[in-house]
C-alpha atoms as a PDB file:
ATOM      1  CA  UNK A   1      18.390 -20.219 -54.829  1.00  0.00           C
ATOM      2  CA  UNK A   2      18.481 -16.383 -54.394  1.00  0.00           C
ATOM      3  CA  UNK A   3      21.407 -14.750 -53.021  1.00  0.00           C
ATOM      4  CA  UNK A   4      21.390 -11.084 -51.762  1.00  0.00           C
ATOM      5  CA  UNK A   5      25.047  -9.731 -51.558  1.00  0.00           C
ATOM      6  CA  UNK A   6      24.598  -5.913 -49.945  1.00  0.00           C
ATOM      7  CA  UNK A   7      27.770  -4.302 -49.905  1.00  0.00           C
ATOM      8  CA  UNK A   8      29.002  -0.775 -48.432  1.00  0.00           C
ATOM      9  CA  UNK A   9      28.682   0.453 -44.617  1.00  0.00           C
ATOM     10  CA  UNK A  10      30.846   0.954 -42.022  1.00  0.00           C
ATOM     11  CA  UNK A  11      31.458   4.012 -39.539  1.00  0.00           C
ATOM     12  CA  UNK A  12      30.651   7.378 -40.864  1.00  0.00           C
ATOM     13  CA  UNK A  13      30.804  10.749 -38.998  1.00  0.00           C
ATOM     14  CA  UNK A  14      27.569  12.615 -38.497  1.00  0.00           C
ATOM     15  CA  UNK A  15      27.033  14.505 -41.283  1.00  0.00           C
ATOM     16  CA  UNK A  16      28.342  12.527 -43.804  1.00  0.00           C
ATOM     17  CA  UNK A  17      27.441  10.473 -46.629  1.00  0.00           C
ATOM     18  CA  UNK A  18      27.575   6.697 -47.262  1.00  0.00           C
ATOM     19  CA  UNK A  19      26.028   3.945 -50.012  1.00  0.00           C
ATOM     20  CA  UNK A  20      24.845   0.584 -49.575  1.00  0.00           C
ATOM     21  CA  UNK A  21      24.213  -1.538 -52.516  1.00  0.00           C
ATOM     22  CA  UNK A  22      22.571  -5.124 -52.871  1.00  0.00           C
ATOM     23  CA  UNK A  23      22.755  -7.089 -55.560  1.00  0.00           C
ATOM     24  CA  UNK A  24      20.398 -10.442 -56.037  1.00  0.00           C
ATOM     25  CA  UNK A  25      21.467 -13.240 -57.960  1.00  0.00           C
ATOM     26  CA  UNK A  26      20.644 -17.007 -58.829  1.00  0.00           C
ATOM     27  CA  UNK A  27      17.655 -17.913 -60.403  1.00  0.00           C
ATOM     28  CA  UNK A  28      15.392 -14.732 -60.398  1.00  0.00           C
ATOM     29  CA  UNK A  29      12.442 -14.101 -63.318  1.00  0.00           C
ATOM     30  CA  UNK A  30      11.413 -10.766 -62.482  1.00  0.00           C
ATOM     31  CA  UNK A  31      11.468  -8.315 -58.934  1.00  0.00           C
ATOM     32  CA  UNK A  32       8.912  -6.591 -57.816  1.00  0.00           C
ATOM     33  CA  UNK A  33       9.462  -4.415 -54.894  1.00  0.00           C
ATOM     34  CA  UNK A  34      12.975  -3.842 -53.534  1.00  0.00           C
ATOM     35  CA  UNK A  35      13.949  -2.377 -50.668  1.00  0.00           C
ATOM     36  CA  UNK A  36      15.926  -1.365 -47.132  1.00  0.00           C
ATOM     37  CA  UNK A  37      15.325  -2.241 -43.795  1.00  0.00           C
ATOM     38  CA  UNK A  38      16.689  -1.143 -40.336  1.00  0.00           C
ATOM     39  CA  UNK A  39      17.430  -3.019 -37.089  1.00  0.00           C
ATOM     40  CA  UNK A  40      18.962  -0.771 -34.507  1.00  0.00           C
ATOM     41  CA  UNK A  41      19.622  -2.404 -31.232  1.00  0.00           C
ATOM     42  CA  UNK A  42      17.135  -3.240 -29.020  1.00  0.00           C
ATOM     43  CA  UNK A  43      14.463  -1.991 -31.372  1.00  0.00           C
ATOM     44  CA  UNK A  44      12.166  -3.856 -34.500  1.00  0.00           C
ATOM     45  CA  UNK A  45      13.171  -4.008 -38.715  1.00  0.00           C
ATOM     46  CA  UNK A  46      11.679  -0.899 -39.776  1.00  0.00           C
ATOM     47  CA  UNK A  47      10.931   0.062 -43.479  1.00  0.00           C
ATOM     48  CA  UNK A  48      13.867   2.744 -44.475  1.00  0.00           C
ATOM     49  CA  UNK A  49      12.644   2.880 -48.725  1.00  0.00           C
ATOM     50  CA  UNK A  50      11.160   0.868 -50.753  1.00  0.00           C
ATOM     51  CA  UNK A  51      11.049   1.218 -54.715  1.00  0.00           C
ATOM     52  CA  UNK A  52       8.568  -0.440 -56.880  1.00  0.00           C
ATOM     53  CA  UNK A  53       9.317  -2.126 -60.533  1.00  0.00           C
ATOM     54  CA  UNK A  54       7.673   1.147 -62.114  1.00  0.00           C
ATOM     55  CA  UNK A  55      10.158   3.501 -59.588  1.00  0.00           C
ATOM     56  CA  UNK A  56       7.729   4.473 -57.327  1.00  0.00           C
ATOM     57  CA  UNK A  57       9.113   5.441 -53.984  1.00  0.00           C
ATOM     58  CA  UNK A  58       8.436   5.172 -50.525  1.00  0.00           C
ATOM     59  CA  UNK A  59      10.599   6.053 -47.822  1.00  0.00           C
ATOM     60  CA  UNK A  60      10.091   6.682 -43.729  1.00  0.00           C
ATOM     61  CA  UNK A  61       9.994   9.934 -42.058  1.00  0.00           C
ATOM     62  CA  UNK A  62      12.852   9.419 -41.002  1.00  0.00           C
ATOM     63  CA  UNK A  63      14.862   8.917 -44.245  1.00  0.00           C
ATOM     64  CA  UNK A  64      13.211  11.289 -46.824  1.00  0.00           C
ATOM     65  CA  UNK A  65      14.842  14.311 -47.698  1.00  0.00           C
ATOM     66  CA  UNK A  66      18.133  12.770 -46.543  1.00  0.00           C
ATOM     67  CA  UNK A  67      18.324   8.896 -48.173  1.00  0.00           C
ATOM     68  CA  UNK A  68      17.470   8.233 -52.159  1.00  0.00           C
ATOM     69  CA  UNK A  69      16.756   4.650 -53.219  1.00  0.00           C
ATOM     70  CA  UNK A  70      17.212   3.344 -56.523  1.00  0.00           C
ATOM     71  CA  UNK A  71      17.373   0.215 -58.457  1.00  0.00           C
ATOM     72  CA  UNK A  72      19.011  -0.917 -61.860  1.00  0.00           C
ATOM     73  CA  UNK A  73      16.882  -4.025 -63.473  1.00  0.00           C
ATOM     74  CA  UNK A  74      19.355  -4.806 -65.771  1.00  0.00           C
ATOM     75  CA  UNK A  75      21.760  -5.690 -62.834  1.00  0.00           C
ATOM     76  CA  UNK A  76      19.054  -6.352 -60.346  1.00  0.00           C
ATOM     77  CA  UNK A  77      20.564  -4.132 -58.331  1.00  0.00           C
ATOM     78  CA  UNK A  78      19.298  -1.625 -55.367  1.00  0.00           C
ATOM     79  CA  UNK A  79      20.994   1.181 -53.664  1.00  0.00           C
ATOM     80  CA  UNK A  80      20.512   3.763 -50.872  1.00  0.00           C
ATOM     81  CA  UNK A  81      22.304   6.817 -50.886  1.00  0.00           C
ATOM     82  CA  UNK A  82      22.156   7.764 -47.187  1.00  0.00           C
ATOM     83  CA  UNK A  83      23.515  11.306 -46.247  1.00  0.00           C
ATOM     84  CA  UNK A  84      23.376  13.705 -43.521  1.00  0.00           C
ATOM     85  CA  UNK A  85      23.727  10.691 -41.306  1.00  0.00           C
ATOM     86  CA  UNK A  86      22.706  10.637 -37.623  1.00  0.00           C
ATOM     87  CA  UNK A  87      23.331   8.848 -34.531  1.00  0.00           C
ATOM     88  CA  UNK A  88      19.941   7.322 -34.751  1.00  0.00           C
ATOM     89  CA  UNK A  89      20.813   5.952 -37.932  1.00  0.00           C
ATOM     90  CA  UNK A  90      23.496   3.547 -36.902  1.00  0.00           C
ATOM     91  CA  UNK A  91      21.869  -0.078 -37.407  1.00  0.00           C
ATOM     92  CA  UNK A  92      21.801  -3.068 -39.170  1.00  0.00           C
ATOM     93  CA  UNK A  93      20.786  -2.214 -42.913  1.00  0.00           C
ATOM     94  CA  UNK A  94      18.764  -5.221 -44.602  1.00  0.00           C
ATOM     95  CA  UNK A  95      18.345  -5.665 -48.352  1.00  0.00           C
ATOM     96  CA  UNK A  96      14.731  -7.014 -49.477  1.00  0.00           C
ATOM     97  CA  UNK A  97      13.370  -8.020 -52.501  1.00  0.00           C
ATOM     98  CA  UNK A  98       9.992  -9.301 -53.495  1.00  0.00           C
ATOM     99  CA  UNK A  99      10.714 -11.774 -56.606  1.00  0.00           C
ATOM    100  CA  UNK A 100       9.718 -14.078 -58.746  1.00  0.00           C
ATOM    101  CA  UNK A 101      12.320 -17.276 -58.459  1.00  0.00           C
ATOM    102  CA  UNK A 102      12.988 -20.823 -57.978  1.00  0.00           C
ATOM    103  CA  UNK A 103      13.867 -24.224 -60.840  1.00  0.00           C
ATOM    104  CA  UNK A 104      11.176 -25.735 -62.336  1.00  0.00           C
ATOM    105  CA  UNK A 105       8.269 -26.422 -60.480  1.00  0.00           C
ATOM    106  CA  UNK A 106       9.368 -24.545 -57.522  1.00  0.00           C
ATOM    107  CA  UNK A 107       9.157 -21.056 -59.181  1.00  0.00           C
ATOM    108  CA  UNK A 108       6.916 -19.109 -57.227  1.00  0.00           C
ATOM    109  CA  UNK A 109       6.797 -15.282 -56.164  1.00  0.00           C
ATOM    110  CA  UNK A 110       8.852 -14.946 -52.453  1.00  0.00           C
ATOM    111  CA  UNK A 111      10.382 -12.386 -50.114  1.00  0.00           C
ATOM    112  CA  UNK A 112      13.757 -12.797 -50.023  1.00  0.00           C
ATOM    113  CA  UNK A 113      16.921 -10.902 -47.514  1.00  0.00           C
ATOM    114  CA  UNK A 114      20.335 -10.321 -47.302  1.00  0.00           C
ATOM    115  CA  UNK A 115      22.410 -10.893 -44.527  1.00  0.00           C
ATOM    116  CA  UNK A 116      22.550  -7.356 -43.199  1.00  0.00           C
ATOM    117  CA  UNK A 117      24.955  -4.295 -43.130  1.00  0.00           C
ATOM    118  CA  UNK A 118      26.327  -2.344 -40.228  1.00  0.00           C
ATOM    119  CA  UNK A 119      25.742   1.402 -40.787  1.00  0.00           C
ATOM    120  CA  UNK A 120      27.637   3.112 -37.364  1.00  0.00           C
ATOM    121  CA  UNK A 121      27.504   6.944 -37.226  1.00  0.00           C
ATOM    122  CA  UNK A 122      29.501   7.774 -33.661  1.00  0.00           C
ATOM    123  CA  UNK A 123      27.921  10.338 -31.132  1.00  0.00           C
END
């Protein structure tokens, strides 16, 4: 099994700076894309940056200049520094990773999440 522990969040004042990290563990061969999601109330998971196993980046509108993504292979880790936060970014902050896992005969490429995050930034 795959396990995706994200830690970090909370409530942070507009303006300021938190960092989420998620690490995957169990029996992964290799990661592919990683990346963060979004669910703010009411509305769908939206893309917030995605890196690639070569560090490519992608990020949406509304993160780039203000988030950074990065990832650590060696730990299978991935991060988002988020700053200059907004109201609009208080949500639910998903960790997702496109691996390679499984035992045996079940090892097959597969999308996997973490539980989720809450990111708050007050009005």
């Amino acid at each position: 099994q795959v396990r995706l522990q994200e830690s970090g969040g909370g409530q942070v004042l507009p303006g300021g700076s938190v960092r989420l990290s998620c690490a995957a563990s169990g029996s992964v061969f290799k990661i592919n894309e990683m990346g963060w999601y979004r669910q703010a109330p009411g509305k769908q998971r939206e893309l917030v940056a995605e890196i690639t196993s070569s560090g490519s980046t992608d990020y949406a509108d509304s993160a780039k200049g203000r988030f950074t993504i990065s990832r650590d292979d060696a730990k299978n880790t991935v991060d988002l520094q988020m700053s200059s936060l907004k109201t609009e970014d208080t949500a639910v902050y998903f960790c997702n990773i496109k691996a390679l896992a499984g035992w045996g005969a079940s090892i097959r490429w597969a999308e996997y999440w973490g539980q989720g995050t809450q990111v708050t930034v007050p009005s």
